[in-house]
Protein backbone atom coordinates (compact mmCIF):
# COMPACT_ATOMS: atom_id res chain seq x y z
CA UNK A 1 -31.83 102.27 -93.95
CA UNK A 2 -34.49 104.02 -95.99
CA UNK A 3 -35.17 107.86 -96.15
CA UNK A 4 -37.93 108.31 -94.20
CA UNK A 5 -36.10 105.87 -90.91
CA UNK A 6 -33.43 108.27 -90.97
CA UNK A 7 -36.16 111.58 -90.57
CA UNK A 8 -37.29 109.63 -87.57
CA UNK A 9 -34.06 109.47 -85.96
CA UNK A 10 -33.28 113.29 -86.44
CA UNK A 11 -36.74 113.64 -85.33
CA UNK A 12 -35.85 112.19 -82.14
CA UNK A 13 -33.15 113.63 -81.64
CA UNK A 14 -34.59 116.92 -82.15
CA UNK A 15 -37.49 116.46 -79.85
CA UNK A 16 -35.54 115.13 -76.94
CA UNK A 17 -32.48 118.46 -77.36
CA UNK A 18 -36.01 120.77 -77.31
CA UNK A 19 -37.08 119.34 -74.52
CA UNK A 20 -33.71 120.12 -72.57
CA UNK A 21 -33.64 123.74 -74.15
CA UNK A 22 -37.45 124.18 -72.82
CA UNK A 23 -36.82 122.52 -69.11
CA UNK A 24 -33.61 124.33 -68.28
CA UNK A 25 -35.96 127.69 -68.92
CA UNK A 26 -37.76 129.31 -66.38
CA UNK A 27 -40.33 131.47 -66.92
CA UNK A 28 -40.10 133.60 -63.93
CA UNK A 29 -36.56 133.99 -64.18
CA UNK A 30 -34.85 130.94 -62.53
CA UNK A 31 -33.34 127.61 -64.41
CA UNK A 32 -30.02 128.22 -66.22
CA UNK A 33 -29.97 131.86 -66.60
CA UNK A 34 -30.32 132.56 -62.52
CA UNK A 35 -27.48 129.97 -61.92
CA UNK A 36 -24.89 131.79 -63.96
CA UNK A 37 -25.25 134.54 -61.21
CA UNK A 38 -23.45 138.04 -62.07
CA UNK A 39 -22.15 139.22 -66.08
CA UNK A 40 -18.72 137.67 -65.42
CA UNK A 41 -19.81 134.37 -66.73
CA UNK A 42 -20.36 133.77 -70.09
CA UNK A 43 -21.47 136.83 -71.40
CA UNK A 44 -23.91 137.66 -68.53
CA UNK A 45 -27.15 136.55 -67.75
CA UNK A 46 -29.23 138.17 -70.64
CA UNK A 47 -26.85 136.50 -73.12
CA UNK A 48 -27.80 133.61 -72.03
CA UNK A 49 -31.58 134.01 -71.96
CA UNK A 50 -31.40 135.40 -75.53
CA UNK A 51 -28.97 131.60 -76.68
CA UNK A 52 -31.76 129.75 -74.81
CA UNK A 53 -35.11 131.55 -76.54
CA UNK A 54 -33.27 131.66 -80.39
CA UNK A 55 -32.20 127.86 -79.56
CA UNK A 56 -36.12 126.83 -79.12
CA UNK A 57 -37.46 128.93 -81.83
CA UNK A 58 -34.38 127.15 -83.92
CA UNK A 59 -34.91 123.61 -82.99
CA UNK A 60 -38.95 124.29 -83.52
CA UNK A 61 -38.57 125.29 -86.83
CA UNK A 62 -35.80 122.50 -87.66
CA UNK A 63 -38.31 119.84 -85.89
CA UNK A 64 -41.48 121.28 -88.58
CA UNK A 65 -39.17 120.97 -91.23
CA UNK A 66 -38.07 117.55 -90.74
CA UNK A 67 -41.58 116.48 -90.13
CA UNK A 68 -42.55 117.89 -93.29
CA UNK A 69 -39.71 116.60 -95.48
CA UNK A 70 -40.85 113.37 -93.66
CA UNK A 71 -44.06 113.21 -94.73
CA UNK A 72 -42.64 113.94 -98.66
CA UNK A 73 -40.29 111.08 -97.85
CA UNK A 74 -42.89 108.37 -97.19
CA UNK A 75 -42.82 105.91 -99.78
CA UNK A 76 -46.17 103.89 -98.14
CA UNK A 77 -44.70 100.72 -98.32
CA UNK A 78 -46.95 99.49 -95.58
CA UNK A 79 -50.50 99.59 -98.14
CA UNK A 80 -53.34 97.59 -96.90
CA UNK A 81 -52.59 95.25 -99.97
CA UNK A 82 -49.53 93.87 -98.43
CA UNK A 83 -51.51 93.41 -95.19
CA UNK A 84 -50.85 89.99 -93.35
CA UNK A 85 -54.05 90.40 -91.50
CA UNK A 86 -56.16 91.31 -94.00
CA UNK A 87 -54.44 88.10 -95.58
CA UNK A 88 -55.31 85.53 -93.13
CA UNK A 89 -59.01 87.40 -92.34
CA UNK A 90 -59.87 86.68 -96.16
CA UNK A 91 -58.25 82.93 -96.20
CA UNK A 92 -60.61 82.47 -93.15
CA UNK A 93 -64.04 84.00 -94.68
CA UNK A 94 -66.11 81.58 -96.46
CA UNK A 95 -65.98 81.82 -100.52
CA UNK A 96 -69.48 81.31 -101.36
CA UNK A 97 -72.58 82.19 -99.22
CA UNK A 98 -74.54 79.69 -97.30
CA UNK A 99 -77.33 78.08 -99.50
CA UNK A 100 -79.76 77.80 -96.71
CA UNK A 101 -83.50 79.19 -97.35
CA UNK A 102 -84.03 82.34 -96.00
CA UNK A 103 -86.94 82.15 -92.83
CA UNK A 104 -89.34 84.36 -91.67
CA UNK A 105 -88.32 86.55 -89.10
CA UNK A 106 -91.87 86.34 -87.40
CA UNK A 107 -93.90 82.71 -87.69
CA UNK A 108 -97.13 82.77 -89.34
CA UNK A 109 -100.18 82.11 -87.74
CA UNK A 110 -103.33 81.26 -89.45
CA UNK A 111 -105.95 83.58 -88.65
CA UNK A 112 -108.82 82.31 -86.26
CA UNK A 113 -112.45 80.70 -88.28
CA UNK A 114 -115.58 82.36 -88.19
């Protein structure tokens, strides 16, 4: 498993925990934080508004730097030279040009006698 597979899967998994830190938010004060109900539980409602904004601006930052370390990671082992397609489109494609003679694009008429 090369490098740049294994950024991909941390990539992933990144992604899809931000997404759960960013749905169970509520901007107008709902989701988690209005479920917990009073301060008895787990350090209180603005505890737990504070764990959900620092865990998004966390995973944001860990999800630019594995996209970055990604993109120094990329070998390019997929070039255009080691195209299959490009390949078979060449094997297909005549060698040499066509010897016909080139014809007029408009036929010439001879002009009317006087």
């Amino acid at each position: 498993m090369s490098t740049f597979s294994i950024f991909l899967v941390l990539i992933t998994i990144v992604c899809f925990l931000l997404i759960v830190v960013i749905m169970v938010q509520n901007p107008k004060g709902g989701g988690l934080s209005s479920s917990l109900g009073g301060s008895t539980h787990m350090g209180g409602v603005q505890k737990t508004t504070d764990f959900l904004d620092k865990s998004t601006w966390t995973l944001s930052i860990v999800l630019i730097a594995l996209i970055l370390l990604s993109s120094l990671s990329f070998t390019g082992t997929l070039s255009d030279a080691d195209s299959k397609i490009i390949d078979n489109t060449e094997a297909a494609a005549p060698a040499t040009p066509a010897t016909t003679p080139a014809q007029p694009a408009v036929p010439v008429t001879p002009a009317p006698a006087k």
